[in-house]
Protein backbone atom coordinates (compact mmCIF):
# COMPACT_ATOMS: atom_id res chain seq x y z
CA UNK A 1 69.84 -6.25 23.68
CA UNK A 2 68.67 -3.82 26.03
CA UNK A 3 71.90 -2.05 27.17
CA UNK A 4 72.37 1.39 26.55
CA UNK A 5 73.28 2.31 22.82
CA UNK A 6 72.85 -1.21 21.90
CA UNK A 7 70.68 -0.56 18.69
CA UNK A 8 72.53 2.23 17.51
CA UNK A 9 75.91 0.79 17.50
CA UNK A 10 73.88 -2.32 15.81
CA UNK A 11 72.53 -0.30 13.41
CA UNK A 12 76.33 0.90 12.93
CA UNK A 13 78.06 -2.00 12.73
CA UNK A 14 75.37 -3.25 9.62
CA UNK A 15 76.30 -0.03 7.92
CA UNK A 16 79.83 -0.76 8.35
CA UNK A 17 79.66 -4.16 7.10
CA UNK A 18 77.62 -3.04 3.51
CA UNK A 19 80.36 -0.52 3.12
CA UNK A 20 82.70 -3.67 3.41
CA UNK A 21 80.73 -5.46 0.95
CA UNK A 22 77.84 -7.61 2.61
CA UNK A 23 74.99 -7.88 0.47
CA UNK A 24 71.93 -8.57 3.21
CA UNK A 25 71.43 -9.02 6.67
CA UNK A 26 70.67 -12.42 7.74
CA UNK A 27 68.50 -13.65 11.11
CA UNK A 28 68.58 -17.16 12.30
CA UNK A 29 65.42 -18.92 14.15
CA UNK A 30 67.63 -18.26 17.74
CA UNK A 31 65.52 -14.57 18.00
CA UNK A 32 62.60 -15.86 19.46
CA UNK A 33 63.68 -19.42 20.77
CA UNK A 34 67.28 -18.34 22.66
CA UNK A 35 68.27 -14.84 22.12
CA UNK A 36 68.11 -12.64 25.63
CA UNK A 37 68.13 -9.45 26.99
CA UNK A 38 70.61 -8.12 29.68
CA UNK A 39 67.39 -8.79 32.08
CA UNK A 40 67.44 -12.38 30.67
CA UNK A 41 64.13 -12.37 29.04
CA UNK A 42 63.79 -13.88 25.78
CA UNK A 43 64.06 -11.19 22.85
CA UNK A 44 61.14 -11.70 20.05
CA UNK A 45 61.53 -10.87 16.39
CA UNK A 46 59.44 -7.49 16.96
CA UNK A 47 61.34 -6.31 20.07
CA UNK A 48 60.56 -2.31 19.19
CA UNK A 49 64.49 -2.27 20.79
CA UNK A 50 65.63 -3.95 17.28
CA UNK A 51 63.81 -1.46 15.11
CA UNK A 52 66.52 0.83 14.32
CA UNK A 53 68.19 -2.68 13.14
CA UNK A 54 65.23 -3.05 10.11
CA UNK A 55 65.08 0.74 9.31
CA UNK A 56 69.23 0.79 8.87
CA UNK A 57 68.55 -2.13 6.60
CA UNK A 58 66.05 -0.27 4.40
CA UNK A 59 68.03 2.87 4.57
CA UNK A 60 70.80 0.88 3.13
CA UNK A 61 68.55 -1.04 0.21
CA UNK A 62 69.52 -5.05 1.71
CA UNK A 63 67.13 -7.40 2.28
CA UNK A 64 66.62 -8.79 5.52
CA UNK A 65 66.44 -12.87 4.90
CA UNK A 66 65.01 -14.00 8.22
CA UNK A 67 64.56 -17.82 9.76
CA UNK A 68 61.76 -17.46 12.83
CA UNK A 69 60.50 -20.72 14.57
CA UNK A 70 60.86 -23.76 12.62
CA UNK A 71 58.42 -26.89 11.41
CA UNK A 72 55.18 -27.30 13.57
CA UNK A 73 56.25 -30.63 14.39
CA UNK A 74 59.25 -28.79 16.56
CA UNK A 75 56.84 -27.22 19.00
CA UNK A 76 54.52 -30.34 19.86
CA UNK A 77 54.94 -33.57 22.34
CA UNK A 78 57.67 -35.83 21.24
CA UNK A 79 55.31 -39.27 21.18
CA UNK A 80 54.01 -41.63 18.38
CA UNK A 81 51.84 -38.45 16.85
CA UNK A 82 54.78 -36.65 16.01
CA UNK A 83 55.53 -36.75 12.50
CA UNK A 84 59.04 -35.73 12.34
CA UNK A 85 59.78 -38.23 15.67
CA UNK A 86 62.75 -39.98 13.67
CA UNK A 87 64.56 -36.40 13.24
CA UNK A 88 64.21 -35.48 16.41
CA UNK A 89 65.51 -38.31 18.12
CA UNK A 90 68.58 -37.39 15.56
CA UNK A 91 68.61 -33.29 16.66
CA UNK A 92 66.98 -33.47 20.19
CA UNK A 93 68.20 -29.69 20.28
CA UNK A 94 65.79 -29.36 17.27
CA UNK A 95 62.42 -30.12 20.03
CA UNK A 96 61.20 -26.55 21.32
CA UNK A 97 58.14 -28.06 23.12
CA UNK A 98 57.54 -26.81 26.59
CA UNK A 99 57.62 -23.64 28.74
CA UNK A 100 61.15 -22.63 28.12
CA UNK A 101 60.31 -21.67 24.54
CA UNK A 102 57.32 -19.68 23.11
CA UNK A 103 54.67 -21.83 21.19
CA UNK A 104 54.95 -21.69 17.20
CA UNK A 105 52.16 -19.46 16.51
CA UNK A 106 53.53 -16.85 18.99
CA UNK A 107 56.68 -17.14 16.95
CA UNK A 108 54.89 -16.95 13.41
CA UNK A 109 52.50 -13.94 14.93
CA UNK A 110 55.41 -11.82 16.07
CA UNK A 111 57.38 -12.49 12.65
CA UNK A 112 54.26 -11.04 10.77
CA UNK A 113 54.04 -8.23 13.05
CA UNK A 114 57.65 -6.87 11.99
CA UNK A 115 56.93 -7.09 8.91
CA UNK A 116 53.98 -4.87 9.07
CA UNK A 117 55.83 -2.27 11.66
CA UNK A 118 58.87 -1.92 8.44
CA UNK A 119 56.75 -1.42 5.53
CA UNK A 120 60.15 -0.05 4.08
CA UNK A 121 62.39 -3.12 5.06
CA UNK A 122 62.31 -5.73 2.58
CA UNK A 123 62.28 -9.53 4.17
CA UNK A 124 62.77 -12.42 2.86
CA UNK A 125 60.94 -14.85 4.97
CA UNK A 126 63.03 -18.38 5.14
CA UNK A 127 61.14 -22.21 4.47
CA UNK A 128 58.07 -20.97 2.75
CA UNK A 129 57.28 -17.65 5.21
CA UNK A 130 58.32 -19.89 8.03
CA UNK A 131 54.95 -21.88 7.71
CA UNK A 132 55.22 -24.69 4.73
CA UNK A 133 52.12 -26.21 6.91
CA UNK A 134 49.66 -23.86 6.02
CA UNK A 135 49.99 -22.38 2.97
CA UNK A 136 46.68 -20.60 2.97
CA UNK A 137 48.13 -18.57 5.68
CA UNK A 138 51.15 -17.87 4.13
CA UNK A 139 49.49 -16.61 1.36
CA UNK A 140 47.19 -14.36 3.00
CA UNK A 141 50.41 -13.05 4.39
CA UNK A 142 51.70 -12.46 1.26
CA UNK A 143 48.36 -11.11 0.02
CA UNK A 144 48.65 -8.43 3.04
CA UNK A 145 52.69 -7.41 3.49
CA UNK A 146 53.84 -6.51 -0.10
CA UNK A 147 57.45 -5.91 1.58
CA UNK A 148 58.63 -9.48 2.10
CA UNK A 149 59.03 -12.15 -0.43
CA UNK A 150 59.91 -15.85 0.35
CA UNK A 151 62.41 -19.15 -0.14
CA UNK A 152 61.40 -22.41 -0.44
CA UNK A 153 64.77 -24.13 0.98
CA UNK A 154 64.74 -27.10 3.54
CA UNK A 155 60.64 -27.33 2.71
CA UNK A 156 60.18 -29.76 -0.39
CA UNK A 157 58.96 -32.55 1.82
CA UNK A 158 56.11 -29.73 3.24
CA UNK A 159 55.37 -28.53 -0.59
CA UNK A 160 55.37 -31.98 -2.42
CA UNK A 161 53.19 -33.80 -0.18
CA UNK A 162 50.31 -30.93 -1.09
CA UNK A 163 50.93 -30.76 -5.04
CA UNK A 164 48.17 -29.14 -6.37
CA UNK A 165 47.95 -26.39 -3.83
CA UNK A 166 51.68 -25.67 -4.13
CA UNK A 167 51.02 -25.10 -7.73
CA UNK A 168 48.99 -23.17 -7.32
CA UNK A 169 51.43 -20.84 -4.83
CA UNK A 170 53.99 -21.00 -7.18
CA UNK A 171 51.59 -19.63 -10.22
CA UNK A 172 49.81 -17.17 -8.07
CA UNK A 173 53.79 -15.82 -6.37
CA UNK A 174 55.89 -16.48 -9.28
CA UNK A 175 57.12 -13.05 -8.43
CA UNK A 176 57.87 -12.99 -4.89
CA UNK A 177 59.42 -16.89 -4.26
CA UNK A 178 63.19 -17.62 -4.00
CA UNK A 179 64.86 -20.84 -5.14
CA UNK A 180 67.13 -22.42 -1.75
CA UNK A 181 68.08 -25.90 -0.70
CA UNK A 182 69.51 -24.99 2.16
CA UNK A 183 71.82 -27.27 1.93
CA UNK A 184 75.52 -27.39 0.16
CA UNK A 185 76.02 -27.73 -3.35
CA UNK A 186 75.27 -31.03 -4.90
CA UNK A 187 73.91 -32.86 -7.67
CA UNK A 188 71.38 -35.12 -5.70
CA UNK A 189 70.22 -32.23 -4.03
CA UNK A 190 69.56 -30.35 -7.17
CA UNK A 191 68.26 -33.14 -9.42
CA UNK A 192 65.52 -33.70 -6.81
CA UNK A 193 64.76 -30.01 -6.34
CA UNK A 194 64.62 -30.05 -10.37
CA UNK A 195 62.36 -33.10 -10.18
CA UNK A 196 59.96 -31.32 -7.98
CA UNK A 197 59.95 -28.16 -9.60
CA UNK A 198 60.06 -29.60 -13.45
CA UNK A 199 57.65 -32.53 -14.08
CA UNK A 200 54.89 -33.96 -12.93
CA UNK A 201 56.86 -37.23 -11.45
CA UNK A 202 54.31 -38.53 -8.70
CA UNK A 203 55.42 -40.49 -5.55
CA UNK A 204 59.75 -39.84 -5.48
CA UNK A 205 62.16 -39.43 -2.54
CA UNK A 206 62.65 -35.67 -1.35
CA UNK A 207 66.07 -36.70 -0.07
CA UNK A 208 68.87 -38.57 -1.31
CA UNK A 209 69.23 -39.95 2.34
CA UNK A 210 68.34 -43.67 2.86
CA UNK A 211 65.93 -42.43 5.29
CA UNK A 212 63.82 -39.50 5.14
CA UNK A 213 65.05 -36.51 7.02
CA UNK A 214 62.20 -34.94 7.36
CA UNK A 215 59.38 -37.05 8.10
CA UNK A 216 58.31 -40.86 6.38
CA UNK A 217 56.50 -40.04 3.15
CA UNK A 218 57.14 -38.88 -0.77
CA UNK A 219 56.44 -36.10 -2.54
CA UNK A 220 54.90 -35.07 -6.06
CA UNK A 221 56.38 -33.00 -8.83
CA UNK A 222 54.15 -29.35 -9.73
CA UNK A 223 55.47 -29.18 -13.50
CA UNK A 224 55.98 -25.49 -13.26
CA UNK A 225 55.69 -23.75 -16.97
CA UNK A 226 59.63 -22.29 -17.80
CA UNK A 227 58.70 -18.61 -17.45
CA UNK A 228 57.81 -19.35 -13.58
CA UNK A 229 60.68 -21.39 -13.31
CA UNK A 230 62.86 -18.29 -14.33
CA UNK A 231 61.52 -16.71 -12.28
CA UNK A 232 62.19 -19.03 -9.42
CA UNK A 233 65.31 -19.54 -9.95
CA UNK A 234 67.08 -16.61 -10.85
CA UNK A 235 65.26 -13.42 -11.57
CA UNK A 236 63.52 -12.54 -8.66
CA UNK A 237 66.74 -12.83 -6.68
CA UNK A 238 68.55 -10.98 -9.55
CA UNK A 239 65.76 -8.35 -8.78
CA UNK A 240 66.70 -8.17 -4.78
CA UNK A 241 70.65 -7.92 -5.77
CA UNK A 242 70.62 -5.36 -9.14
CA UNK A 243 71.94 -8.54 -11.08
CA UNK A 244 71.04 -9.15 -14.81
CA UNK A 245 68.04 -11.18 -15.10
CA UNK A 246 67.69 -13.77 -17.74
């Protein structure tokens, strides 16, 4: 990033690659934490140098799915407060706390702000707009950028442990949240997701791992009502890709 004609020949190469059949463009969490410039400063998700990137994308009608920072828990001293201490002793590479990275709500802040400079661009923001934490903030987000919509992989721990308010998300965004796992394929995986999304079970594992991934605790099913779950889990993606809804 940086070097002459890099964001044209970006901007290029995406166009290429629709013509060859990709359906999206898709940005991990490393913009922001380890991407660089040819100067070696760290590139954040609204660089104006990547803007040609987001206006190719609208130009070409794909969504731009797009992973920025990661759980709060990430960005704060590894000791007895941290909540997600056992999966970070497990993915040390995981722990972004101290000067070499930016702090989370940089992260979040500069993700917003792209949205807002590419009204045109849609996003889809990964893990519940990046911020399962607070999701009074990610609604107001929502509320405000009309452009992006979101998917709730990797985040049922985050949204089970605050039922009634993720209801309450789902009812009030039926239209503009993405079923994900995150994960491969499998049945565990999907009867728990189900679970969550489906009754009202109180107090069940969010992992079929002996031990928690994600942090010690259970989570609580939101009974969502079937058109919402529709919704959820096929039509609003259907809507993104021209596919047949149900």
């Amino acid at each position: 990033v940086g070097s002459a004609a890099w964001s044209r020949r970006a901007a290029a190469q995406l166009a290429a690659d629709v013509r060859a059949g990709a359906r999206g463009l898709k940005i991990f969490k490393q913009l922001g934490l380890h991407v660089r410039d040819e100067q070696g400063a760290l590139v954040m998700p609204d660089d104006p140098r990547l803007a040609d990137l987001w206006e190719q994308a609208a130009e070409l009608h794909i969504p731009v799915l797009i992973h920025t920072a990661d759980p709060v828990a990430f960005f704060r001293p590894l000791d007895a407060a941290n909540e997600r201490w056992d999966e970070l002793q497990r993915h040390p590479d995981w722990h972004f706390y101290g000067p070499a990275f930016p702090p989370f709500e940089a992260l979040i802040e500069s993700l917003y702000r792209l949205i807002e400079a590419h009204p045109r661009t849609q996003f889809i923001t990964a893990h519940v707009g990046c911020y399962p934490e607070n999701l009074a903030f990610v609604s107001q987000m929502m509320d405000r950028y009309p452009n992006f919509v979101t998917d709730i992989s990797a985040r049922l721990a985050e949204l089970g442990r605050a039922p009634y308010r993720a209801r309450a998300w789902f009812l009030a965004y039926a239209d503009r949240i993405l079923f994900g796992t995150d994960a491969w394929p499998n049945r565990d995986e999907y009867q728990i997701h189900f679970r969550f999304l489906e009754t009202a079970d109180e107090y069940f594992d969010y992992s079929p791992a002996p031990t928690p991934p994600q942090g010690r605790w259970r989570i609580y099913g939101i009974g969502l009502p079937d058109p919402v779950l529709k919704k959820v889990y096929h039509n609003n993606a259907a809507r993104l890709f021209g596919l047949k809804p149900i």
